[in-house]
N, C-alpha and C. Protein backbone atom coordinates (compact mmCIF):
# COMPACT_ATOMS: atom_id res chain seq x y z
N UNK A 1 -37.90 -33.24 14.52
CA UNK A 1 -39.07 -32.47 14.20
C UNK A 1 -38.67 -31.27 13.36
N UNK A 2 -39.37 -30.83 12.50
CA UNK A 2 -39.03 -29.79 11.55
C UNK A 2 -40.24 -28.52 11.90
N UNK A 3 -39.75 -27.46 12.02
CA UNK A 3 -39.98 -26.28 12.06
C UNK A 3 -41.23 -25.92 11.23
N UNK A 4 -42.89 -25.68 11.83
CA UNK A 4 -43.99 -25.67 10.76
C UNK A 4 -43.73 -24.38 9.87
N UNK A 5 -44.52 -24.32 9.18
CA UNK A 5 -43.65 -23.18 7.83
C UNK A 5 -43.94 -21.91 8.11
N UNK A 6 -44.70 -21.59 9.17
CA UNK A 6 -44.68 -19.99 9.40
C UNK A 6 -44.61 -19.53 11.25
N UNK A 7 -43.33 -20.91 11.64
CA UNK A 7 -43.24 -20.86 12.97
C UNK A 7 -42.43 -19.19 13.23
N UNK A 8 -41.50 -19.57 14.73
CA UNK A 8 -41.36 -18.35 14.65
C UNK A 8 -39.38 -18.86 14.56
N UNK A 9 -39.26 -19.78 14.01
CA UNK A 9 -37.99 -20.41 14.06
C UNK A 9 -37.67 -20.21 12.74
N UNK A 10 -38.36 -20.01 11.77
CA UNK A 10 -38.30 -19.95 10.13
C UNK A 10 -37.94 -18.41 10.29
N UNK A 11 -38.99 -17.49 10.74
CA UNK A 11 -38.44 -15.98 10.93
C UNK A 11 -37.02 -15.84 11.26
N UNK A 12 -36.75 -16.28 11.85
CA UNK A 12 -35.53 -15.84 12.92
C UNK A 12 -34.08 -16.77 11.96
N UNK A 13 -34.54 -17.39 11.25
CA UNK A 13 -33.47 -18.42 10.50
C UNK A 13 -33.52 -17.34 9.06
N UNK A 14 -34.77 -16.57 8.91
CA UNK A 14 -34.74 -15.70 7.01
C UNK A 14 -34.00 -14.37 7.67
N UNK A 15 -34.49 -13.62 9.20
CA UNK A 15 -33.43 -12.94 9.73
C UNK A 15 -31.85 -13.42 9.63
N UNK A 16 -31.57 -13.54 10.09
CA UNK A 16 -29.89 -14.25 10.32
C UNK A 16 -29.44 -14.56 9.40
N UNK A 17 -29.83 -14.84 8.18
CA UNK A 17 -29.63 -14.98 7.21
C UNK A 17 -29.73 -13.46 6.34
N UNK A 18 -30.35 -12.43 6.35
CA UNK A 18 -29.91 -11.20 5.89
C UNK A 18 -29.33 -10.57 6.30
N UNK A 19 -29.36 -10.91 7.80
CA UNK A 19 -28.36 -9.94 8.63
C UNK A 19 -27.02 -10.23 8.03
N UNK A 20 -26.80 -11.66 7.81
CA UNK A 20 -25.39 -12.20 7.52
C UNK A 20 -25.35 -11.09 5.72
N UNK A 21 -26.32 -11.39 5.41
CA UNK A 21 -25.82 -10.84 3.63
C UNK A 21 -25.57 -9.73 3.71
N UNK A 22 -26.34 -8.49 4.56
CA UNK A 22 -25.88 -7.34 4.68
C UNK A 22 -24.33 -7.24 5.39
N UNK A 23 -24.00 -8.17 6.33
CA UNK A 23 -22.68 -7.81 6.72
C UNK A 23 -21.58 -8.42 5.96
N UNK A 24 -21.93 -9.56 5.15
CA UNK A 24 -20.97 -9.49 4.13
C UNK A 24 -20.50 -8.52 3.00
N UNK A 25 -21.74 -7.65 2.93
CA UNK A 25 -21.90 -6.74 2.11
C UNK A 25 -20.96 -5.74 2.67
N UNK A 26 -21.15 -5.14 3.50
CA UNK A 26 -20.11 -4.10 4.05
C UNK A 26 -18.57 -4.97 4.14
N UNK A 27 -18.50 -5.94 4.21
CA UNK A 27 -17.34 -6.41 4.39
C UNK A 27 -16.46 -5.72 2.89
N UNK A 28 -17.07 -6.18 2.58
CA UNK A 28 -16.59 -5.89 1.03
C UNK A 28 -16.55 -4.71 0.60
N UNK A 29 -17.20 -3.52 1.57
CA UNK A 29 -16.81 -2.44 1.39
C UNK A 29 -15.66 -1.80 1.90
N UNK A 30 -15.35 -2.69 2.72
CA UNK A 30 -14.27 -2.44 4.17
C UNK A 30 -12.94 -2.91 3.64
N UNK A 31 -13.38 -4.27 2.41
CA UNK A 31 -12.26 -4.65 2.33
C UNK A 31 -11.32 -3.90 0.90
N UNK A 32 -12.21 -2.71 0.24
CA UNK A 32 -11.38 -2.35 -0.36
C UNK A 32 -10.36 -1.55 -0.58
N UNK A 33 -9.62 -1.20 -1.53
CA UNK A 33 -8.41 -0.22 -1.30
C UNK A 33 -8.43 1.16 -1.59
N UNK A 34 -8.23 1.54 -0.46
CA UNK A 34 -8.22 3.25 -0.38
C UNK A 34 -7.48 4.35 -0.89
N UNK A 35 -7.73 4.62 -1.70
CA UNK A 35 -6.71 5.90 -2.57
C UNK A 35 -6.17 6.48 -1.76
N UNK A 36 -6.31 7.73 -1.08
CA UNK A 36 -5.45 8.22 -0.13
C UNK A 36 -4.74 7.71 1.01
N UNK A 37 -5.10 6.08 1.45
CA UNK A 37 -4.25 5.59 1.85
C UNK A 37 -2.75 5.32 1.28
N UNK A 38 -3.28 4.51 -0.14
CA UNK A 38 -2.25 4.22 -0.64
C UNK A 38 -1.41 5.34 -1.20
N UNK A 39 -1.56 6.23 -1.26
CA UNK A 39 -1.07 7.33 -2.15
C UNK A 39 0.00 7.79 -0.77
N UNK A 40 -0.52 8.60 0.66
CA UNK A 40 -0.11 8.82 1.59
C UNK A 40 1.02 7.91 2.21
N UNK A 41 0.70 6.23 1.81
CA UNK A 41 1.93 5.48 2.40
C UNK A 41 2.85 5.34 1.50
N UNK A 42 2.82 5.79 0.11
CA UNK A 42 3.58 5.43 -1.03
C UNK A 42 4.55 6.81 -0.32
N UNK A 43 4.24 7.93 -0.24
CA UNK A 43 4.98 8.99 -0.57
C UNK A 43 5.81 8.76 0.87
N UNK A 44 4.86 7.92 2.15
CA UNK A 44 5.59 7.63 3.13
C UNK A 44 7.08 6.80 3.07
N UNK A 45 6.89 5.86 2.37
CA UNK A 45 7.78 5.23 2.03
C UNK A 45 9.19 5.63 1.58
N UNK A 46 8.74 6.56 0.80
CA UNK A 46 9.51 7.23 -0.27
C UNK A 46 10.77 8.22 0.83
N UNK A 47 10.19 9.28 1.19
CA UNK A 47 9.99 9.64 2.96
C UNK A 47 11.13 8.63 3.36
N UNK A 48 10.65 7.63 3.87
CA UNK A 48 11.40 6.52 4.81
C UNK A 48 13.06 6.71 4.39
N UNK A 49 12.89 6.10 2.59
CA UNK A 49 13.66 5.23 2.42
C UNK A 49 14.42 6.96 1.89
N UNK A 50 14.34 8.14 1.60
CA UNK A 50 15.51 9.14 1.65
C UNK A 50 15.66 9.76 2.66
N UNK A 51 15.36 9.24 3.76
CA UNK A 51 15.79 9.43 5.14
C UNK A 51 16.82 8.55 6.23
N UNK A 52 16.28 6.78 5.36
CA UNK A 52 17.15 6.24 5.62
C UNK A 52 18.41 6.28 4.82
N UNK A 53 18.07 6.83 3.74
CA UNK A 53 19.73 6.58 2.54
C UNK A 53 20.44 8.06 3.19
N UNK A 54 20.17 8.81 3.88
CA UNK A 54 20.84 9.69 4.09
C UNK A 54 21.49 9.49 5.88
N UNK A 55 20.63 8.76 6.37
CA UNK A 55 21.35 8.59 7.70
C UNK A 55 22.41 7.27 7.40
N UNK A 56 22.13 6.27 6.40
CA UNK A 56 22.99 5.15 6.54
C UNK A 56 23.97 5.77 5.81
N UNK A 57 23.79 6.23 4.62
CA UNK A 57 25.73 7.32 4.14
C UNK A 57 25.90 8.08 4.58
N UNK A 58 25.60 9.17 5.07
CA UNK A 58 26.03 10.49 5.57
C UNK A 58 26.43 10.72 6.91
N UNK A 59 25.46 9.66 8.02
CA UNK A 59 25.73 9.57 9.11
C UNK A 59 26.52 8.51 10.20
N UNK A 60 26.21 7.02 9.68
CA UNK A 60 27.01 6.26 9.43
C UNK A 60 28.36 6.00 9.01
N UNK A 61 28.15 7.02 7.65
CA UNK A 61 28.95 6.47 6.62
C UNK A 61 29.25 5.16 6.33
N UNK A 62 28.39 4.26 5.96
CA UNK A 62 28.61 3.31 5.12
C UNK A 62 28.24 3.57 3.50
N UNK A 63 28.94 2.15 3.15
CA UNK A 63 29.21 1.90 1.55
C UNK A 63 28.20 2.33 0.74
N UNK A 64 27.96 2.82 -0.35
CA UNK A 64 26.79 2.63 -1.58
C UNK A 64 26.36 1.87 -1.04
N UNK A 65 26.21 0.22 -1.22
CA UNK A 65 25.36 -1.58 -0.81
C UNK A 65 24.82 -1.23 0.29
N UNK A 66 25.58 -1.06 1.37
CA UNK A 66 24.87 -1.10 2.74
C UNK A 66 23.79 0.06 2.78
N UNK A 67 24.66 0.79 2.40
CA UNK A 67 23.07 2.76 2.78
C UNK A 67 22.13 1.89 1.44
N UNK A 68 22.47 1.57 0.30
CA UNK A 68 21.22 1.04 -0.49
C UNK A 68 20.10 0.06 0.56
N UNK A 69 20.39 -0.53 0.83
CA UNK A 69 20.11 -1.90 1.49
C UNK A 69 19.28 -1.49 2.56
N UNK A 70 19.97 -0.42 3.09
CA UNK A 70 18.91 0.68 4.74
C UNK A 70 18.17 1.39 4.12
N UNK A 71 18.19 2.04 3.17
CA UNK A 71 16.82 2.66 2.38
C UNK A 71 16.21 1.94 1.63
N UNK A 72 16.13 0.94 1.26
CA UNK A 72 15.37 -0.03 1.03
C UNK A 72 14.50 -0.78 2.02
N UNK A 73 15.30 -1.16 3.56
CA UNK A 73 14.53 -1.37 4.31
C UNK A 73 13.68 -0.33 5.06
N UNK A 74 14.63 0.37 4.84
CA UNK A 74 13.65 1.93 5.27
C UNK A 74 12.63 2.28 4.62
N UNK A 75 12.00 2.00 3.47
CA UNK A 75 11.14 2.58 2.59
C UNK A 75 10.18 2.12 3.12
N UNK A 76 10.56 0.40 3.04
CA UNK A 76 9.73 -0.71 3.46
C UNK A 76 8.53 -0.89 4.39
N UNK A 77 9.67 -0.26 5.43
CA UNK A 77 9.24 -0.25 7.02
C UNK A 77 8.19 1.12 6.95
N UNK A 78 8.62 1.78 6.66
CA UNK A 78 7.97 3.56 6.80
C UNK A 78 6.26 3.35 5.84
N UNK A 79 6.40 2.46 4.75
CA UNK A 79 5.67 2.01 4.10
C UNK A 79 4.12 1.17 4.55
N UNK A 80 4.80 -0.14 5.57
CA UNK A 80 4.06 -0.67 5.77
C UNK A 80 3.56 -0.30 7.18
N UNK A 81 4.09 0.60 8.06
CA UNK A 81 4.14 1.13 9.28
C UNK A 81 2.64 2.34 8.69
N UNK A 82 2.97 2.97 7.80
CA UNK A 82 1.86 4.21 7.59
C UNK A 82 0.63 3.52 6.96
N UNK A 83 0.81 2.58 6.08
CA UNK A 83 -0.50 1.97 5.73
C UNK A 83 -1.18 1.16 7.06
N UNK A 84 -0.45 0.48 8.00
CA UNK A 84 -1.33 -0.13 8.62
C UNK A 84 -1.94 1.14 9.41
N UNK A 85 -1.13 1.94 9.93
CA UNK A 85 -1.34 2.63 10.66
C UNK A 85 -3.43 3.29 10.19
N UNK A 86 -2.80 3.79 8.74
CA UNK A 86 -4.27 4.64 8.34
C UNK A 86 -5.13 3.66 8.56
N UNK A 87 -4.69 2.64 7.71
CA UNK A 87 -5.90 1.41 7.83
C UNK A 87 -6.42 1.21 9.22
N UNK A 88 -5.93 1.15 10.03
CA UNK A 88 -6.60 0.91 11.34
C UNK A 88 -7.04 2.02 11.86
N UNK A 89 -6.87 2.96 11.49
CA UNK A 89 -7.40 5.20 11.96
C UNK A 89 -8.71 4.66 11.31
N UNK A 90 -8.84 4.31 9.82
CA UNK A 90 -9.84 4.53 8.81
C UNK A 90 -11.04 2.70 9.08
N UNK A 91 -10.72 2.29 10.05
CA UNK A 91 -11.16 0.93 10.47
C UNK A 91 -11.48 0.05 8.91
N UNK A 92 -10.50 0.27 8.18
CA UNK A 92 -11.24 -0.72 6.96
C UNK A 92 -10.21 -1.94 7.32
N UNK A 93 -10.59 -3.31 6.54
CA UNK A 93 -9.92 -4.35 6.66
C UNK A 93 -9.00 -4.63 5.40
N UNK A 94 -8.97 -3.39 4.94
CA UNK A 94 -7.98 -3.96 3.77
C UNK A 94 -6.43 -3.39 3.69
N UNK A 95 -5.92 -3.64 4.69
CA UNK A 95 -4.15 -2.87 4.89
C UNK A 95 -3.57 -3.60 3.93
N UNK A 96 -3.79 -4.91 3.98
CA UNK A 96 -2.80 -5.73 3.01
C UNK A 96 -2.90 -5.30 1.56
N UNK A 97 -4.32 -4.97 1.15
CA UNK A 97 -4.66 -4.50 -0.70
C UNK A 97 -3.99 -3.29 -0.23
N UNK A 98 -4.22 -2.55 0.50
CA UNK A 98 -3.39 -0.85 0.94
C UNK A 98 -1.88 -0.83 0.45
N UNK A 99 -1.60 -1.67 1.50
CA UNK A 99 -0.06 -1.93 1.50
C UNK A 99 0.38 -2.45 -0.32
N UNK A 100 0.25 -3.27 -0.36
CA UNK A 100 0.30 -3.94 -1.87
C UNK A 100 0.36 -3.01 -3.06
N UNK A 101 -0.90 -1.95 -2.70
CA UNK A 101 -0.97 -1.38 -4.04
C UNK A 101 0.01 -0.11 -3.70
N UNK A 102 0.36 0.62 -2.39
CA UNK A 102 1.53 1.83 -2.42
C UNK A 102 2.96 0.81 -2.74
N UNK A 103 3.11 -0.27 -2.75
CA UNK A 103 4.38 -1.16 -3.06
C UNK A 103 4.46 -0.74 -4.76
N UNK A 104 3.55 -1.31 -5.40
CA UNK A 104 3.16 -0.80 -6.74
C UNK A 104 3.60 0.62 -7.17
N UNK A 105 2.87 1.65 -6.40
CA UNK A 105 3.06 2.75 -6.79
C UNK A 105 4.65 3.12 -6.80
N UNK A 106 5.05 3.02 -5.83
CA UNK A 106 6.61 2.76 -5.84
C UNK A 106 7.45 2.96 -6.45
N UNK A 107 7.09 1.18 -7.22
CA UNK A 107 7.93 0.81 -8.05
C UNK A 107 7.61 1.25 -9.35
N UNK A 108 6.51 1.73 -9.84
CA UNK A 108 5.73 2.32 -10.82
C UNK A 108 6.82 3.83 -10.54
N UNK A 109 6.61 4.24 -9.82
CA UNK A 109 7.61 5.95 -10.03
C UNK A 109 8.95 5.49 -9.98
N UNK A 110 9.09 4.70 -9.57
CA UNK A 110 11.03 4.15 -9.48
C UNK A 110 10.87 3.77 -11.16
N UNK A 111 10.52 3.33 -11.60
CA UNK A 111 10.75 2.83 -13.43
C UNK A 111 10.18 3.71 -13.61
N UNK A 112 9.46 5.06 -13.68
CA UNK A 112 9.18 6.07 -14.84
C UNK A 112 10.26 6.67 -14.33
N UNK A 113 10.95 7.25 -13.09
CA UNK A 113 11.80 7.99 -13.11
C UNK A 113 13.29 7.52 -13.84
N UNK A 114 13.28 6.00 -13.79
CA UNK A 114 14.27 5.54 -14.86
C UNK A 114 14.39 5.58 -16.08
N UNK A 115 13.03 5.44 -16.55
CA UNK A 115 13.13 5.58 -18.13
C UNK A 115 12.91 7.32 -18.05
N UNK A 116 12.60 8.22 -17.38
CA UNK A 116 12.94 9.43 -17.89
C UNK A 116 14.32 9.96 -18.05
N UNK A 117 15.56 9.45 -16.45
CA UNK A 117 16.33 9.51 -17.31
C UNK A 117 17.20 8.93 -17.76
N UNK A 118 17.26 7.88 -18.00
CA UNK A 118 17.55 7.59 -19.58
C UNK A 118 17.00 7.92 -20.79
N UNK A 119 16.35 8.52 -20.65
CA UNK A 119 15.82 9.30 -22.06
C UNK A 119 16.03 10.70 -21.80
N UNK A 120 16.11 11.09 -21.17
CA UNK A 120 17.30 12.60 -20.85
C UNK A 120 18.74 12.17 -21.18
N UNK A 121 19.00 11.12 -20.88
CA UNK A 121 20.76 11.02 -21.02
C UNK A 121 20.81 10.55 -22.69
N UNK A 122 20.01 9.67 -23.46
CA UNK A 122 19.84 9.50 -24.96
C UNK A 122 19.88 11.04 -25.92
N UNK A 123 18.82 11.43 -25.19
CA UNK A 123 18.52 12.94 -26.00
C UNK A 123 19.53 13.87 -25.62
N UNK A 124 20.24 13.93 -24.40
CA UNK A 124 21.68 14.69 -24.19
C UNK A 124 22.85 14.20 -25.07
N UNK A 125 22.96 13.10 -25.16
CA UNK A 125 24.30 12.60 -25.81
C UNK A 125 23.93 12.94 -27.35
N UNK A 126 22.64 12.65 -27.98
CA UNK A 126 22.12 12.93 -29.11
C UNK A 126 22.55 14.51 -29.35
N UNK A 127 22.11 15.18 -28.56
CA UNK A 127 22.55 17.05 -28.95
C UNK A 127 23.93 17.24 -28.80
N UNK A 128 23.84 16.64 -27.66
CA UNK A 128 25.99 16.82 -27.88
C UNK A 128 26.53 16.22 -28.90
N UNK A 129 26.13 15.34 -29.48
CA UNK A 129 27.17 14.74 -30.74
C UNK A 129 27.01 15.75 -31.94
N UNK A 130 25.80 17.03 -31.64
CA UNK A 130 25.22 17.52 -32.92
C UNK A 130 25.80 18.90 -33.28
């Protein structure tokens, strides 16, 4: 039997059906990526990993490789530890775009700080030869 066209089963089926569009709707607000998250876990990271390069050489004392290798996992950890963390303070569902995009930022300041200097060390050797 099918539902007559202005029962009260048609209501309740055009309900549930907006309810659903509006909560997809917020989903999608929930699921996006948060600037001061990402910004806050980037610098966390950062944080991590010259905290770990200083306890794995200085305190440790291990090799260059190995203290590299612990501030690397250190960055990592400190990284994805502070993004989930906000993300779940800030109840949005998007830690993973969070996480992802302070990974980015990262590596985005790790290569400008490389090409700056090397282009400090070009333009130094350039004046010294002069």
């Amino acid at each position: 039997m099918t539902p007559d066209r202005y029962s009260e089963d048609l209501f309740d089926e055009i309900e549930d059906d907006l309810l659903q569009e509006s909560l997809e709707a917020g989903d999608e607000e929930r699921m996006a990526p948060s600037l001061p998250i990402i910004l806050f876990s980037a610098a966390s990271g950062i944080a991590g990993g010259v905290i770990g390069l200083y306890v794995s050489s200085f305190v440790l004392g291990w090799g260059p490789p190995l203290s590299a290798g612990a501030a690397t996992l250190a960055l990592l950890f400190s990284l994805g530890v502070s993004g989930a963390i906000l993300s779940a303070a800030t109840h949005t569902r998007g830690a993973p775009v969070n996480i992802a995009f302070s990974c980015v930022a990262v590596i985005l300041a790790a290569l400008f700080m490389g090409v700056c200097v090397m282009g400090g060390a070009v333009i130094g050797a350039l004046l010294a030869g002069l």
